[in-house]
Protein backbone atom coordinates (compact mmCIF):
# COMPACT_ATOMS: atom_id res chain seq x y z
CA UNK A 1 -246.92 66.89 77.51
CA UNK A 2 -249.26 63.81 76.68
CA UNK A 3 -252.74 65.25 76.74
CA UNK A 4 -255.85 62.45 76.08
CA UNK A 5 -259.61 62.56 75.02
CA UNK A 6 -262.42 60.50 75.41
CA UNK A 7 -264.87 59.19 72.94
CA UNK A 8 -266.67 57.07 71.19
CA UNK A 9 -264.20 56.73 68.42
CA UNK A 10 -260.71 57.33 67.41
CA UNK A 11 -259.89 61.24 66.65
CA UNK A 12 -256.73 61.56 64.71
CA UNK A 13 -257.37 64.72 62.95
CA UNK A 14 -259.19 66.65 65.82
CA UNK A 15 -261.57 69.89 64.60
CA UNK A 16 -262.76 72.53 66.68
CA UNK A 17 -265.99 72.79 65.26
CA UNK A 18 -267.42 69.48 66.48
CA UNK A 19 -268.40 69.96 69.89
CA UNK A 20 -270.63 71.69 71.92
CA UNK A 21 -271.34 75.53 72.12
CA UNK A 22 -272.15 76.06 76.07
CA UNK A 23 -269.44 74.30 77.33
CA UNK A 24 -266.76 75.63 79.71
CA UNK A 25 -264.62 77.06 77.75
CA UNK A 26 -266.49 77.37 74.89
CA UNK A 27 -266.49 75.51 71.32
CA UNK A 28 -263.72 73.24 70.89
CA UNK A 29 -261.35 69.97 70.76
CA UNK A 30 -260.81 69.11 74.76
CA UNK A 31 -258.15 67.24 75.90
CA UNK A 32 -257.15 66.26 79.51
CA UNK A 33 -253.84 65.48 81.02
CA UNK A 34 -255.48 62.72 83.38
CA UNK A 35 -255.97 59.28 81.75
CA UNK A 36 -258.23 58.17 83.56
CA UNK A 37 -260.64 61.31 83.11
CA UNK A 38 -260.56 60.81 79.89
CA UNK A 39 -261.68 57.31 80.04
CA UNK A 40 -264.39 57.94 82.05
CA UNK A 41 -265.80 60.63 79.33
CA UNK A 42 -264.72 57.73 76.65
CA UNK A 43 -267.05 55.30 78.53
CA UNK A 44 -269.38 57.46 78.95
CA UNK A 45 -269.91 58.89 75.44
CA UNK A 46 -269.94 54.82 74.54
CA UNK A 47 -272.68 54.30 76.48
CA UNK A 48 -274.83 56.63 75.47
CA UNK A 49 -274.00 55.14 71.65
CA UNK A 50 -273.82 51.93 72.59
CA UNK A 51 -270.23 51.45 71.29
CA UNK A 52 -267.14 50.83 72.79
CA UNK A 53 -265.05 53.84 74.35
CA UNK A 54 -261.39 55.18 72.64
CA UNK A 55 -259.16 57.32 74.47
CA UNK A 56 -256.49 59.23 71.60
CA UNK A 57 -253.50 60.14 73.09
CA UNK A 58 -251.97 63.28 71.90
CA UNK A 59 -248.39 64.67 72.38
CA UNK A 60 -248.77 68.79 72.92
CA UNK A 61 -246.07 70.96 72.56
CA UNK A 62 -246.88 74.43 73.83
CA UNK A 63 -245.37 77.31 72.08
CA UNK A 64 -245.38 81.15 72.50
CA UNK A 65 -246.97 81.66 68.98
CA UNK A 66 -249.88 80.46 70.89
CA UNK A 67 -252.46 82.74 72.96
CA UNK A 68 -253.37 80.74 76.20
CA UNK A 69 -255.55 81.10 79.09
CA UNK A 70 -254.56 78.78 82.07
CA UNK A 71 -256.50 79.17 85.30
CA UNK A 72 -254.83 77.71 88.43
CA UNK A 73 -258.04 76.01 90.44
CA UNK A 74 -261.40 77.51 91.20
CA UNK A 75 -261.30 81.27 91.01
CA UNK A 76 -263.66 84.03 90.60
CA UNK A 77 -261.59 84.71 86.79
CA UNK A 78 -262.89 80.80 86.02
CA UNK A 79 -265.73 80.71 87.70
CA UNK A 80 -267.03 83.87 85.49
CA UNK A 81 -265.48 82.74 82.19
CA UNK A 82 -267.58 79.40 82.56
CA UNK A 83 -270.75 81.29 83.61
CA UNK A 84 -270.15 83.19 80.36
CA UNK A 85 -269.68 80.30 78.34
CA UNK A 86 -272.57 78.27 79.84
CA UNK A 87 -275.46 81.13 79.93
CA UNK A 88 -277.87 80.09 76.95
CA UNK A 89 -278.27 83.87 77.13
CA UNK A 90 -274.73 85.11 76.29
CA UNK A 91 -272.81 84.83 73.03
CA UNK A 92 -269.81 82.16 73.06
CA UNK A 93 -266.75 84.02 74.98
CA UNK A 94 -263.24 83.88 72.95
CA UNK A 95 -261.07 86.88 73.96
CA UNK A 96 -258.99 85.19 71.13
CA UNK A 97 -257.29 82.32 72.84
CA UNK A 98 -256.08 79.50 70.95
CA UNK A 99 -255.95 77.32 73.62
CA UNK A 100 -257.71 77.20 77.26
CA UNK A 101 -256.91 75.24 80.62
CA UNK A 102 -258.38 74.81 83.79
CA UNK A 103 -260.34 72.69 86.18
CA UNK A 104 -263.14 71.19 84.49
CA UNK A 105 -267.03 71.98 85.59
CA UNK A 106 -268.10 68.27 86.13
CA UNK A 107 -271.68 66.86 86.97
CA UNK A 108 -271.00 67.84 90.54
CA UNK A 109 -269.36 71.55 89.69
CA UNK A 110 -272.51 71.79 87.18
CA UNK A 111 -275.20 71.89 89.54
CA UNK A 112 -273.01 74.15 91.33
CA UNK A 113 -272.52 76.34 88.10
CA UNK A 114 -275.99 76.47 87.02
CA UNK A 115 -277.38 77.34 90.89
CA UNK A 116 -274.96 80.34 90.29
CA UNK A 117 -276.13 81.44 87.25
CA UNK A 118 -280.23 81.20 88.02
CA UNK A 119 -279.24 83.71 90.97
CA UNK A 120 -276.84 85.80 88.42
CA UNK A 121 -280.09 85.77 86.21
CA UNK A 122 -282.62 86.78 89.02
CA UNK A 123 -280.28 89.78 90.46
CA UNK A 124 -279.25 88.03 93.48
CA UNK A 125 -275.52 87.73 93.22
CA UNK A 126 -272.63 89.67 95.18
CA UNK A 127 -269.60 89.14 96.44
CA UNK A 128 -270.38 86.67 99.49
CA UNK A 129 -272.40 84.71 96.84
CA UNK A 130 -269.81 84.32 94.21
CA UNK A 131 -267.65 83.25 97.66
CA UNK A 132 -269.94 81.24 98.92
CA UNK A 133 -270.02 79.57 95.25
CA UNK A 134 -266.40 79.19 95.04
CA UNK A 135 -266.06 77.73 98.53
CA UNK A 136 -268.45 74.72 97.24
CA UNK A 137 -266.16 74.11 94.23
CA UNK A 138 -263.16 73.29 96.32
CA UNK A 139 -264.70 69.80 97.63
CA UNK A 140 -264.59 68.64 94.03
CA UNK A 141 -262.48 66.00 92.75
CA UNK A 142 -258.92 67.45 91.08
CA UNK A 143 -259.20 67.24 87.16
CA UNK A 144 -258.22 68.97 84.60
CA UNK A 145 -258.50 70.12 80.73
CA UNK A 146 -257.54 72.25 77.82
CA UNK A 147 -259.64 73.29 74.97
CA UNK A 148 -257.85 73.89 71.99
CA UNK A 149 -260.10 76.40 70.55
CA UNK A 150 -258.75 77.38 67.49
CA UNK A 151 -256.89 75.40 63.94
CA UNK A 152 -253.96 77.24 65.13
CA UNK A 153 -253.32 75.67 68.24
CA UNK A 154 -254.52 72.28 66.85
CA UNK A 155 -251.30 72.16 64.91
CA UNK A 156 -249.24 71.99 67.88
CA UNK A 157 -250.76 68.71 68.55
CA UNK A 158 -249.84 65.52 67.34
CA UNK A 159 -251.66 62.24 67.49
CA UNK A 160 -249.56 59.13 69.08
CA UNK A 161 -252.21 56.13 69.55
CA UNK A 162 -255.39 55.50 70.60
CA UNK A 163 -256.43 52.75 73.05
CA UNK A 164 -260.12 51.29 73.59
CA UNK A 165 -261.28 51.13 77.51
């Protein structure tokens, strides 16, 4: 499966220790099957450095020596693993996966997310709220990605070209 990500520069030699903490899924290298998601994030990282944008294409092979979380749409099981993983609050969620895929929380699905957790914070959410939430997250564009969370699953992996956008 041909997996891309978006950036200001080529990555060849991904890490998982170079991104974000309170991010969906938590630290790590994020990949999408979509090209043209991933040239949107490549022209928008290259924006905000004033450089041009590179989308790496990777080739993934997925193997059963590998621990992975897939989530199929919007769910309550999502929904609550992103909460986790956004909440400045909480530690970074693992549960040991090597690699992680689902829809992505995107500036729309954000404002979504973080309405969600100020009412998670304040006491105020039950089970027609977390409906409620999940019923607002099914008007949002289809995307996708995977976080390769671990060095593990970054050696399944391998580069094939990069392209500038």
């Amino acid at each position: 499966m041909l997996l891309y990500h978006g950036s200001n520069v080529e990555v060849n030699a991904p890490r998982v220790d170079c991104g974000r903490a309170k991010v969906d899924f938590g630290p790590g290298f994020y990949l999408t099957t979509l090209a043209d998601q991933a040239e949107k994030w490549a022209r928008q990282r290259a924006g905000e450095n004033q450089v041009r944008g590179i989308v790496s294409v990777f080739d993934f092979e997925d193997s059963d020596q590998l621990f992975h979380k897939s989530f199929d749409g919007y769910s309550e099981d999502w929904l609550m693993f992103v909460v986790e993983n956004r909440r400045s609050d909480f530690p970074v969620v693992r549960y040991g996966y090597d690699v992680i895929s689902g829809n992505i929380a995107d500036d729309k699905v954000v404002r979504v997310i973080n309405d969600f957790i100020e009412r998670l914070q304040q006491g105020r959410v039950d089970e027609v709220q977390i409906a409620a939430t999940l019923r607002d997250l099914t008007y949002q564009d289809a995307n996708d990605q995977y976080c390769f969370a671990t060095e593990k699953a970054l050696r399944f992996l391998k580069f094939q070209r990069s392209y500038e956008v």
